[in-house]
C-alpha atoms as a PDB file:
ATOM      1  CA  UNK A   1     220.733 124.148  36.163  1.00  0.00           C
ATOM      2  CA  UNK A   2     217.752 125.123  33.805  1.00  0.00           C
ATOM      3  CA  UNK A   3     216.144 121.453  34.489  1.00  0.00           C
ATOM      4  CA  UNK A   4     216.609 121.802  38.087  1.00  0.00           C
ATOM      5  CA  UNK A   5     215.036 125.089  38.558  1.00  0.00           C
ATOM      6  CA  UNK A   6     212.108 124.217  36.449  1.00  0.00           C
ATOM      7  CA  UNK A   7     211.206 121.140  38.913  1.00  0.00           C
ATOM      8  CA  UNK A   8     212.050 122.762  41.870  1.00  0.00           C
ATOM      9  CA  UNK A   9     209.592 126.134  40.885  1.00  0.00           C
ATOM     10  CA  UNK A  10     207.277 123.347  40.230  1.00  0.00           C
ATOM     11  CA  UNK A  11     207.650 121.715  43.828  1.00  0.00           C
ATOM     12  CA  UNK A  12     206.999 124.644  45.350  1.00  0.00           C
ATOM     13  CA  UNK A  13     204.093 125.955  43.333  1.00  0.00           C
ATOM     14  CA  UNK A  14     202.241 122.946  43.999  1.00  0.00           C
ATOM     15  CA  UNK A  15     202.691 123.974  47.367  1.00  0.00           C
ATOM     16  CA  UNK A  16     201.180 126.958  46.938  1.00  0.00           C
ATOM     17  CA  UNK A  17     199.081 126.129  44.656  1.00  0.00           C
ATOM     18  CA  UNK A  18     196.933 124.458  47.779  1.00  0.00           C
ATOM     19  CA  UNK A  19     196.689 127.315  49.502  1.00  0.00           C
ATOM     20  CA  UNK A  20     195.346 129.055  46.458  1.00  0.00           C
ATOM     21  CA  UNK A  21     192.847 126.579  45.593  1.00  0.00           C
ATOM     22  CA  UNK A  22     191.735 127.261  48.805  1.00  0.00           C
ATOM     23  CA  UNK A  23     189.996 130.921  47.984  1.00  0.00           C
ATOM     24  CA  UNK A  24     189.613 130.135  44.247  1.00  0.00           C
ATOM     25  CA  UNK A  25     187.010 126.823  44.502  1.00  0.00           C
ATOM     26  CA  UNK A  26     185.548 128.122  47.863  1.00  0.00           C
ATOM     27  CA  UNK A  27     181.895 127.248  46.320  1.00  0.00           C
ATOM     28  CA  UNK A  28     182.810 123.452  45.798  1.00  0.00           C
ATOM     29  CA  UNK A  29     184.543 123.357  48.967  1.00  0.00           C
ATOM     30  CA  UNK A  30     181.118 123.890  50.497  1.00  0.00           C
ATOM     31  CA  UNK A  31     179.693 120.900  48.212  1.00  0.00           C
ATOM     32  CA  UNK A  32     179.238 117.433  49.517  1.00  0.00           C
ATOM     33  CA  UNK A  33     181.956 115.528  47.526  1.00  0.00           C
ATOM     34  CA  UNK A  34     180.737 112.120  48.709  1.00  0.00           C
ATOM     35  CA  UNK A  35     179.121 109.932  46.270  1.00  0.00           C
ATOM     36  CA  UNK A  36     179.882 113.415  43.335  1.00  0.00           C
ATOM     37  CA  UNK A  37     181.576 111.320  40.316  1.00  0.00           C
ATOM     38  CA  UNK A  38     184.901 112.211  39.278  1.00  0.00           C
ATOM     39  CA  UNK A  39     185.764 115.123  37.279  1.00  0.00           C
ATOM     40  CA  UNK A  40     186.559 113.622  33.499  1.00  0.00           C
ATOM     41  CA  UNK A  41     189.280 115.685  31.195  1.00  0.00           C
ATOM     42  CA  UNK A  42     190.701 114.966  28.192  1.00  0.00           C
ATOM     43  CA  UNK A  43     194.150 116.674  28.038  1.00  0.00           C
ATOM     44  CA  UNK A  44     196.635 116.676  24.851  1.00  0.00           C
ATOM     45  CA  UNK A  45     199.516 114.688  26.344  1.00  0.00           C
ATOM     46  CA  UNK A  46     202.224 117.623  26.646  1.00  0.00           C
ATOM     47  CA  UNK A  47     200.040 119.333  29.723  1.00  0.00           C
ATOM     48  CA  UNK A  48     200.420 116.106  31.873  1.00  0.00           C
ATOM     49  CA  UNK A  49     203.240 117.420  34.465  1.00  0.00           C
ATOM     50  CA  UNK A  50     201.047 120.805  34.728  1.00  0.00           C
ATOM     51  CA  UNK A  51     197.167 119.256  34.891  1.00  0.00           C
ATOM     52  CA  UNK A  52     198.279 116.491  36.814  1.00  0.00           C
ATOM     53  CA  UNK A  53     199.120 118.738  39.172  1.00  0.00           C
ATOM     54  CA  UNK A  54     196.428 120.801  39.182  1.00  0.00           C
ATOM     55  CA  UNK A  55     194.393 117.899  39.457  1.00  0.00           C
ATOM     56  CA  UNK A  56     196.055 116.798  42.558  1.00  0.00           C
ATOM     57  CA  UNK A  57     195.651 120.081  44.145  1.00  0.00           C
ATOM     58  CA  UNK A  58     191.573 119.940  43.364  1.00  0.00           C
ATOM     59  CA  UNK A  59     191.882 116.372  44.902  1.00  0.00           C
ATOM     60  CA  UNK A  60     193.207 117.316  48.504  1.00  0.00           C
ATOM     61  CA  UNK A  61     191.290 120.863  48.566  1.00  0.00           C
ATOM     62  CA  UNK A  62     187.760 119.850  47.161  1.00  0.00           C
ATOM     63  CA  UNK A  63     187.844 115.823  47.893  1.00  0.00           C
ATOM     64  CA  UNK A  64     186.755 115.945  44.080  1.00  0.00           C
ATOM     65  CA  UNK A  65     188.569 112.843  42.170  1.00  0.00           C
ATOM     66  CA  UNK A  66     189.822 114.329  39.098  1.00  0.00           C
ATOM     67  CA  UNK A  67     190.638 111.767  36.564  1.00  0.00           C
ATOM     68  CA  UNK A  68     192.907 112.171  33.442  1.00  0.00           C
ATOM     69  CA  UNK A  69     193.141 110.685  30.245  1.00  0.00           C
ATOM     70  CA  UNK A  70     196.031 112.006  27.841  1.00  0.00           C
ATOM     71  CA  UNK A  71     196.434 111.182  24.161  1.00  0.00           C
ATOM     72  CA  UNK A  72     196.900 113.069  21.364  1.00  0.00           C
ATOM     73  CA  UNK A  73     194.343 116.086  20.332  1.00  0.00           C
ATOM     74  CA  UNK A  74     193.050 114.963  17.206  1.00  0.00           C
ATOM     75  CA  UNK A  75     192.429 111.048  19.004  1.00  0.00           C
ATOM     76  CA  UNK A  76     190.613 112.771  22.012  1.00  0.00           C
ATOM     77  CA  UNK A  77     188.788 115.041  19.793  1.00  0.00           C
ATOM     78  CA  UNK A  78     187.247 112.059  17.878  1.00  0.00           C
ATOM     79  CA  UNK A  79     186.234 109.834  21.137  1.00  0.00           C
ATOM     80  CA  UNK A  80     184.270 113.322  22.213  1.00  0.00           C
ATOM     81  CA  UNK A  81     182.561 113.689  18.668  1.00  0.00           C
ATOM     82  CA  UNK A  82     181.557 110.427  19.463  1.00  0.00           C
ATOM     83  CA  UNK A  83     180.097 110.937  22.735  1.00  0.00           C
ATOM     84  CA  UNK A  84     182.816 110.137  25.021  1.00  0.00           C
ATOM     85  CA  UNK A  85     182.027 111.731  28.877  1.00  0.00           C
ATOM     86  CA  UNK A  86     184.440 114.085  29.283  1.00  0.00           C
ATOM     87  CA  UNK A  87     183.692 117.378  30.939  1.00  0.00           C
ATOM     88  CA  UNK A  88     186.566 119.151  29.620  1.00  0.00           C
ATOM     89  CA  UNK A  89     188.720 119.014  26.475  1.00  0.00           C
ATOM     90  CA  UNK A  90     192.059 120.917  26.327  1.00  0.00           C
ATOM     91  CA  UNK A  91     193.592 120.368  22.636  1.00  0.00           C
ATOM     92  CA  UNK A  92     197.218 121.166  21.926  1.00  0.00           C
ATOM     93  CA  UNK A  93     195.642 123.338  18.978  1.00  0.00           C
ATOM     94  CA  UNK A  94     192.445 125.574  18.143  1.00  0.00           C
ATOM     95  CA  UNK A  95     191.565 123.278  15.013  1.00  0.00           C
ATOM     96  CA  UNK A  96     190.359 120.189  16.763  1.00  0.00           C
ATOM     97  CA  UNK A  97     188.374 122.586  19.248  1.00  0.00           C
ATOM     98  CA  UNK A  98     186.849 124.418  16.455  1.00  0.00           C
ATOM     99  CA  UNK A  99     185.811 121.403  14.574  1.00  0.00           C
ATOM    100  CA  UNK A 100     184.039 120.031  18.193  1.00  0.00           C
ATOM    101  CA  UNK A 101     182.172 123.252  19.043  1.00  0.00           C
ATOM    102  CA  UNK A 102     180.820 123.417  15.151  1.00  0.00           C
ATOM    103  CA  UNK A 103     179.387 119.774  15.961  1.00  0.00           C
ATOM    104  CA  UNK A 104     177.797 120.902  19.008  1.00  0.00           C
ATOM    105  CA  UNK A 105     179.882 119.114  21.407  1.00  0.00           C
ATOM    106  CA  UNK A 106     181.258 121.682  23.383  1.00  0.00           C
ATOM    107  CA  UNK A 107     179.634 124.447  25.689  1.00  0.00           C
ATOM    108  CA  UNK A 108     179.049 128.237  23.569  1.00  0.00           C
ATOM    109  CA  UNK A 109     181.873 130.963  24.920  1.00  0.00           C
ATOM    110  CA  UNK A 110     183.596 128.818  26.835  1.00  0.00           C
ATOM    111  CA  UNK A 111     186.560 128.142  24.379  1.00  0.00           C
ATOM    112  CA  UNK A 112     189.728 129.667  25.491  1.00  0.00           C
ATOM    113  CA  UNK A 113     192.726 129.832  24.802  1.00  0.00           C
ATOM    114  CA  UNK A 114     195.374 129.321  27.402  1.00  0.00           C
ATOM    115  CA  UNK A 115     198.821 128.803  25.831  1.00  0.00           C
ATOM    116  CA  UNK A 116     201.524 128.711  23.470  1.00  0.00           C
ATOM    117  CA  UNK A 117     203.562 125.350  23.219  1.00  0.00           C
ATOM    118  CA  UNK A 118     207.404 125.046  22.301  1.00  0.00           C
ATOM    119  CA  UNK A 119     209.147 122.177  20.385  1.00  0.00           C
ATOM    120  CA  UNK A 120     212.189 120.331  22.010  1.00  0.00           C
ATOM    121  CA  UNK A 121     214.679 118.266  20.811  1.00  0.00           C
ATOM    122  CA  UNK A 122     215.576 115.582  23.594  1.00  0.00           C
ATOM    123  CA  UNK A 123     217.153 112.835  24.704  1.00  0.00           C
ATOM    124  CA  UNK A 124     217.445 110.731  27.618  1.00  0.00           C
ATOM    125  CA  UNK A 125     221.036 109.172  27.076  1.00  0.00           C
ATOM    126  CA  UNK A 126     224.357 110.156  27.316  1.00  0.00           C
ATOM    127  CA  UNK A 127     225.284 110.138  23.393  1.00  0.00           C
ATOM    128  CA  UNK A 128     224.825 113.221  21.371  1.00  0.00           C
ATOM    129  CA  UNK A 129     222.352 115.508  21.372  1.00  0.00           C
ATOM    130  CA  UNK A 130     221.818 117.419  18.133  1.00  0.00           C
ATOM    131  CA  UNK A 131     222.216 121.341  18.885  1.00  0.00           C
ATOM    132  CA  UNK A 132     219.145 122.254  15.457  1.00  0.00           C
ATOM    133  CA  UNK A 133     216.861 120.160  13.958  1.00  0.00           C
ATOM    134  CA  UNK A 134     219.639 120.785  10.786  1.00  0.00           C
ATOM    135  CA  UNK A 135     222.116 118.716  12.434  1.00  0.00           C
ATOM    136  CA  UNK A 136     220.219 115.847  11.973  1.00  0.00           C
ATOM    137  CA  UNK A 137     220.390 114.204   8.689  1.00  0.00           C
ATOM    138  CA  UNK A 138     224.010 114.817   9.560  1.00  0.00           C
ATOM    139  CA  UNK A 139     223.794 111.767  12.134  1.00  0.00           C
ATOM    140  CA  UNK A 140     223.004 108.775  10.141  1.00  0.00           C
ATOM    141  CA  UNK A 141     222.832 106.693  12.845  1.00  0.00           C
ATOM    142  CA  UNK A 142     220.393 108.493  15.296  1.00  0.00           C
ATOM    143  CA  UNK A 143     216.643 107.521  15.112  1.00  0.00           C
ATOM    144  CA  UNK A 144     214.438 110.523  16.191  1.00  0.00           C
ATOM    145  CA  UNK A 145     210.418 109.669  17.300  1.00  0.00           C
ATOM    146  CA  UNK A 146     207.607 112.297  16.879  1.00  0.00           C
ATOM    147  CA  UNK A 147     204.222 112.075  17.516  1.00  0.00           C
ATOM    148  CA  UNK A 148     201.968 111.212  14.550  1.00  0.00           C
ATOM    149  CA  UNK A 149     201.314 114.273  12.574  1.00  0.00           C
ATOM    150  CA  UNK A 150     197.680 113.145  11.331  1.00  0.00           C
ATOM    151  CA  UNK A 151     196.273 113.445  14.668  1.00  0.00           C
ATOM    152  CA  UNK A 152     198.882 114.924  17.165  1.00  0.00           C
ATOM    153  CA  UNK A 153     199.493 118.939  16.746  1.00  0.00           C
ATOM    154  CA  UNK A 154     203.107 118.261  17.773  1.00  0.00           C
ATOM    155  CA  UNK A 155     203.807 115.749  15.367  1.00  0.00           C
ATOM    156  CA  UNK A 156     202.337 118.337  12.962  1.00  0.00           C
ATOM    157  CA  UNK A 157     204.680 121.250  14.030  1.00  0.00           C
ATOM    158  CA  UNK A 158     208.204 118.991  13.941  1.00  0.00           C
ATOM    159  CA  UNK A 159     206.723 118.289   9.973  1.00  0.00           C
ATOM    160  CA  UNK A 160     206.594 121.389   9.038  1.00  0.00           C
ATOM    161  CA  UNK A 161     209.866 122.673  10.891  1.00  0.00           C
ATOM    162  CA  UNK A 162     211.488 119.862   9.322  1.00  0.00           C
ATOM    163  CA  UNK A 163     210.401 121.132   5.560  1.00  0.00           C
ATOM    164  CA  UNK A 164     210.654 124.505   6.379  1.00  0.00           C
ATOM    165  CA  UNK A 165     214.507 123.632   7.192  1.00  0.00           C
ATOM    166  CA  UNK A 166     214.246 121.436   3.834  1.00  0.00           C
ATOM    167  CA  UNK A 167     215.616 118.233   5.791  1.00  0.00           C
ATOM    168  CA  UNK A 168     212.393 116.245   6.259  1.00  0.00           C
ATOM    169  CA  UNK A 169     212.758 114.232   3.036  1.00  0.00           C
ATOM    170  CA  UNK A 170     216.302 113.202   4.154  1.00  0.00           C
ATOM    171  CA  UNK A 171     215.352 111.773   7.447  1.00  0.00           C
ATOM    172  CA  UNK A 172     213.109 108.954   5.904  1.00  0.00           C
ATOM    173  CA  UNK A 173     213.078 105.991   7.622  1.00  0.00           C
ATOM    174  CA  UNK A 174     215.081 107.041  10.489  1.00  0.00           C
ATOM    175  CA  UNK A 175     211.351 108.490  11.860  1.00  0.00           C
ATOM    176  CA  UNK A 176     209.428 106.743  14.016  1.00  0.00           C
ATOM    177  CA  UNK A 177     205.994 107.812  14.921  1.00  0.00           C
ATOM    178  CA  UNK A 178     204.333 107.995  17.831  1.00  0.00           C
ATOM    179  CA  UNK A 179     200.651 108.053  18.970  1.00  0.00           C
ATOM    180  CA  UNK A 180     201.645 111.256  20.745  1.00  0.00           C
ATOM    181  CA  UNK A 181     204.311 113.649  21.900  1.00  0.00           C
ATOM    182  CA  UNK A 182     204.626 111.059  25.114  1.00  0.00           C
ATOM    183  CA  UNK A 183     205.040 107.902  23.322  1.00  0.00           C
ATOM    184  CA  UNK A 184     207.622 109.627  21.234  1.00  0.00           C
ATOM    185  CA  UNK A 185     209.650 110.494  24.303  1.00  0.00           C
ATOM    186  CA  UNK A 186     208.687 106.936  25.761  1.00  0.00           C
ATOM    187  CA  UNK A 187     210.537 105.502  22.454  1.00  0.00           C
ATOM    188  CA  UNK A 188     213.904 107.412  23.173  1.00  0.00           C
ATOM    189  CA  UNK A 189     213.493 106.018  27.206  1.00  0.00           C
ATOM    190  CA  UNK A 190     213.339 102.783  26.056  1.00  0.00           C
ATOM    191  CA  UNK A 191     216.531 103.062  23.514  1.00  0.00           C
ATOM    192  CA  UNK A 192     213.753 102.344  20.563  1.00  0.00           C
ATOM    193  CA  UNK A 193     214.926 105.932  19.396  1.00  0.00           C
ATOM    194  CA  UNK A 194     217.987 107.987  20.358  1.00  0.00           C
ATOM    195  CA  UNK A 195     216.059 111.578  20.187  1.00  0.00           C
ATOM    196  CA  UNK A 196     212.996 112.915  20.336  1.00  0.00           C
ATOM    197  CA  UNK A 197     210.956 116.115  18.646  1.00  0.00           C
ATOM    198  CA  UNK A 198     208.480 116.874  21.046  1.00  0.00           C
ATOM    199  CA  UNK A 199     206.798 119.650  23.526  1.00  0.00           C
ATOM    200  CA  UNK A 200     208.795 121.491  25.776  1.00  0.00           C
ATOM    201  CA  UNK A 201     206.469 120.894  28.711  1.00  0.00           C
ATOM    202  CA  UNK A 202     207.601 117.301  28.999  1.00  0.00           C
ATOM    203  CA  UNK A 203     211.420 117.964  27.861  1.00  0.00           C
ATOM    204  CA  UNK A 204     212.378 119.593  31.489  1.00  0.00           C
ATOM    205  CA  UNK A 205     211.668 116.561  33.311  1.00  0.00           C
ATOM    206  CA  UNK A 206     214.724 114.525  32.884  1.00  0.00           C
ATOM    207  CA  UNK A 207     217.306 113.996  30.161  1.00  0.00           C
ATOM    208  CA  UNK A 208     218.349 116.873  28.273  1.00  0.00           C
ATOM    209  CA  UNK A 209     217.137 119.177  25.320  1.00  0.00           C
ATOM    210  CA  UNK A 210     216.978 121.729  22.915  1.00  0.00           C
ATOM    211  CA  UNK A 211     214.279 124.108  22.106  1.00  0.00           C
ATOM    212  CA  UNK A 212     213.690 124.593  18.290  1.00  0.00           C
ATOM    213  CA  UNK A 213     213.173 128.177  17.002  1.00  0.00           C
ATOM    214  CA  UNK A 214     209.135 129.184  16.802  1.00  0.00           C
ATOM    215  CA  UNK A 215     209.870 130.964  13.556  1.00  0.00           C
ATOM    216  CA  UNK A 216     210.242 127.300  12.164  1.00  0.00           C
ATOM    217  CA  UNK A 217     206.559 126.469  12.401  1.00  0.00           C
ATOM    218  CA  UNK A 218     202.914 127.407  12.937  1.00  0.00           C
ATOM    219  CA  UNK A 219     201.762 128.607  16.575  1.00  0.00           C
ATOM    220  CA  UNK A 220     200.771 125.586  18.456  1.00  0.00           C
ATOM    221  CA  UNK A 221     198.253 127.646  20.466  1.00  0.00           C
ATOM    222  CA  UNK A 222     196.776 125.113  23.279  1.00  0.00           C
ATOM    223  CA  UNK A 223     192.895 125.609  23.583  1.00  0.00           C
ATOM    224  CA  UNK A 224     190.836 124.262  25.903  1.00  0.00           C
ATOM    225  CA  UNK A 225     186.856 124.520  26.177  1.00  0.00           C
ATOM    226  CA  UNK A 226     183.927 122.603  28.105  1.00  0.00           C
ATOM    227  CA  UNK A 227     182.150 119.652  26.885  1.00  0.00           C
ATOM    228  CA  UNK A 228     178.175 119.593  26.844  1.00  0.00           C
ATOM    229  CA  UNK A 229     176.313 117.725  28.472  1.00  0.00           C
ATOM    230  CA  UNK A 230     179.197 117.028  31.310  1.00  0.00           C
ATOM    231  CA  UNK A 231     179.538 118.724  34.943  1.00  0.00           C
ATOM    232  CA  UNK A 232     179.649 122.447  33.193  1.00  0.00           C
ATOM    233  CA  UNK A 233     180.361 123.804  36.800  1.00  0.00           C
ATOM    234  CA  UNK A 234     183.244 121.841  37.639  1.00  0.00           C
ATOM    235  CA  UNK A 235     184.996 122.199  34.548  1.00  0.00           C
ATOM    236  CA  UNK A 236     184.406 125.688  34.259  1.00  0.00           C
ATOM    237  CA  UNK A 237     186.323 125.804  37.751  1.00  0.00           C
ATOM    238  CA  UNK A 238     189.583 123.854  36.804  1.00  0.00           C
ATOM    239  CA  UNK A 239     189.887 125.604  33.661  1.00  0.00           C
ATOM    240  CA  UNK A 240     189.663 128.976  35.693  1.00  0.00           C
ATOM    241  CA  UNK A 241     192.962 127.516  37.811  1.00  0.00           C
ATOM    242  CA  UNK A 242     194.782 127.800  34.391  1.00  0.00           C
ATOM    243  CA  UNK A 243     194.177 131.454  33.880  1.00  0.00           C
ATOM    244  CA  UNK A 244     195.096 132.330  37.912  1.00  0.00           C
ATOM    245  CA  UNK A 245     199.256 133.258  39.452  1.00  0.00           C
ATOM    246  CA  UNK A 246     199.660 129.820  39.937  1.00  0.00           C
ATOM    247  CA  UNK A 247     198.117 128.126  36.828  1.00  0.00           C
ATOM    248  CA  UNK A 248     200.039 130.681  35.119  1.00  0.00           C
ATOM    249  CA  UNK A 249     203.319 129.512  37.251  1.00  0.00           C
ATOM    250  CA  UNK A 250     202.951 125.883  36.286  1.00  0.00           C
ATOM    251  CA  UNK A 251     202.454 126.688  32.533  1.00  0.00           C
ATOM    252  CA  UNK A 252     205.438 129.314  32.763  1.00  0.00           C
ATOM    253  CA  UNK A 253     207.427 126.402  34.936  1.00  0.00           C
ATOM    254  CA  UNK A 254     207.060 123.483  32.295  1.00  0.00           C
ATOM    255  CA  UNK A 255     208.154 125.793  29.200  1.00  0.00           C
ATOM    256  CA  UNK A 256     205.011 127.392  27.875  1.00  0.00           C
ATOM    257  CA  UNK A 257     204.247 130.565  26.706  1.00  0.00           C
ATOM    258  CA  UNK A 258     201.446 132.824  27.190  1.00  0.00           C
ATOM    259  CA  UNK A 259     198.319 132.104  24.729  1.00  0.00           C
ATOM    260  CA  UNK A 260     199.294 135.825  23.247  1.00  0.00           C
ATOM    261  CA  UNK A 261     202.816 136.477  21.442  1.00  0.00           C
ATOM    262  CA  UNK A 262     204.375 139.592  23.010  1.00  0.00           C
END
């Protein structure tokens, strides 16, 4: 019931999300879009169900292509350092953002944070499905993926819920790493792994899950900010959709929290 009311909130607010777009980008409505090249964002890859379809909601409103790539924070955060033509960056943690804007990369006061993500455990199969991340050195059979904790912030928050449970050391080689937090749930699709530790966001889609406890590891506080030397305008405007009712919906919809505990 849980699953189907997230995707069916998120049907409609995409609807209505139109309709809001609207009023909220009336200044590039009025802009030529022919011959404008697309708008570039790099996204960690646990926002893809929301900024996909935000993105397709800027694409029928404005006529502005949008176009996405998602990978993990800390890989995105290096192609940018590196002069990759993005226009907007939104991490799945402050650090990689900090580390950006103290290079120069990224546009002063317009890092903002927009979100708080939430661990899942998951699986897409019909065998069990572990009820706490304690269970599982319990199940010696069951191979669990998580994104690569040198360069993906999820990866990084299953590590140190893991040790802060004390298990992490008993799992060994029954952990297979991902690139990022999609891969990882890509692996249990495929049968390559029978669960997976990853975001919330992408948990609600299909399958089934289990959200781990917050208290169990740092914030994972999603940041986003604006690339120099990109379309400063443009981004400025989608990240603006993220902070408006139905922004807010879409984040609320695919299990995050608001940037602020309460």
């Amino acid at each position: 019931m849980l699953r189907c009311t997230a995707m069916t909130n998120a049907l409609l607010s995409r609807r209505t999300l139109l309709l809001a777009l609207s009023g909220a980008l009336v200044t590039g409505c009025a802009k030529k879009t022919q011959g404008v090249r697309p708008l570039r964002i790099a996204a960690a890859a646990d926002v893809e169900p929301v900024f996909s379809a935000l993105a397709e909601s800027v694409r029928q409103t404005t006529g502005r292509e949008v176009v996405l790539s998602f990978a993990a924070s800390g890989a995105l955060a290096k192609q940018i350092e590196h002069g990759a033509p993005f226009d907007l960056f939104a991490a799945a943690n402050r650090e990689h953002i900090d580390r950006l804007y103290k290079k120069g990369r990224l546009v002063p006061g317009s890092v903002r944070e927009y979100a708080r993500g939430q661990l899942a455990i998951w699986t897409m199969g019909d065998g069990p499905l572990p009820q706490s991340l304690s269970e599982l050195p319990q199940r010696p059979s069951l191979r669990i993926a998580i994104a690569n904790p040198e360069h993906a912030p999820y990866g990084q928050a299953a590590v140190a819920a893991l040790r802060q449970l004390g298990v992490f050391d008993a799992l060994g080689r029954r952990l297979i790493y991902a690139e990022n937090v999609r891969q990882a749930q890509q692996f249990a699709e495929s049968g390559n792994a029978d669960v997976a530790i990853l975001a919330r966001s992408l948990a609600g889609r299909a399958g089934r899950f289990v959200e781990v406890p917050l208290s169990l590891h740092p914030p994972i506080v999603q940041t986003l900010a604006i690339v120099s030397g990109g379309d400063e305008a443009a981004a400025r405007d989608f990240a603006e959709l993220l902070f408006q009712s139905e922004g807010r919906r879409l984040l609320r919809d695919s299990g995050f929290l608001p940037p602020e505990p309460p």
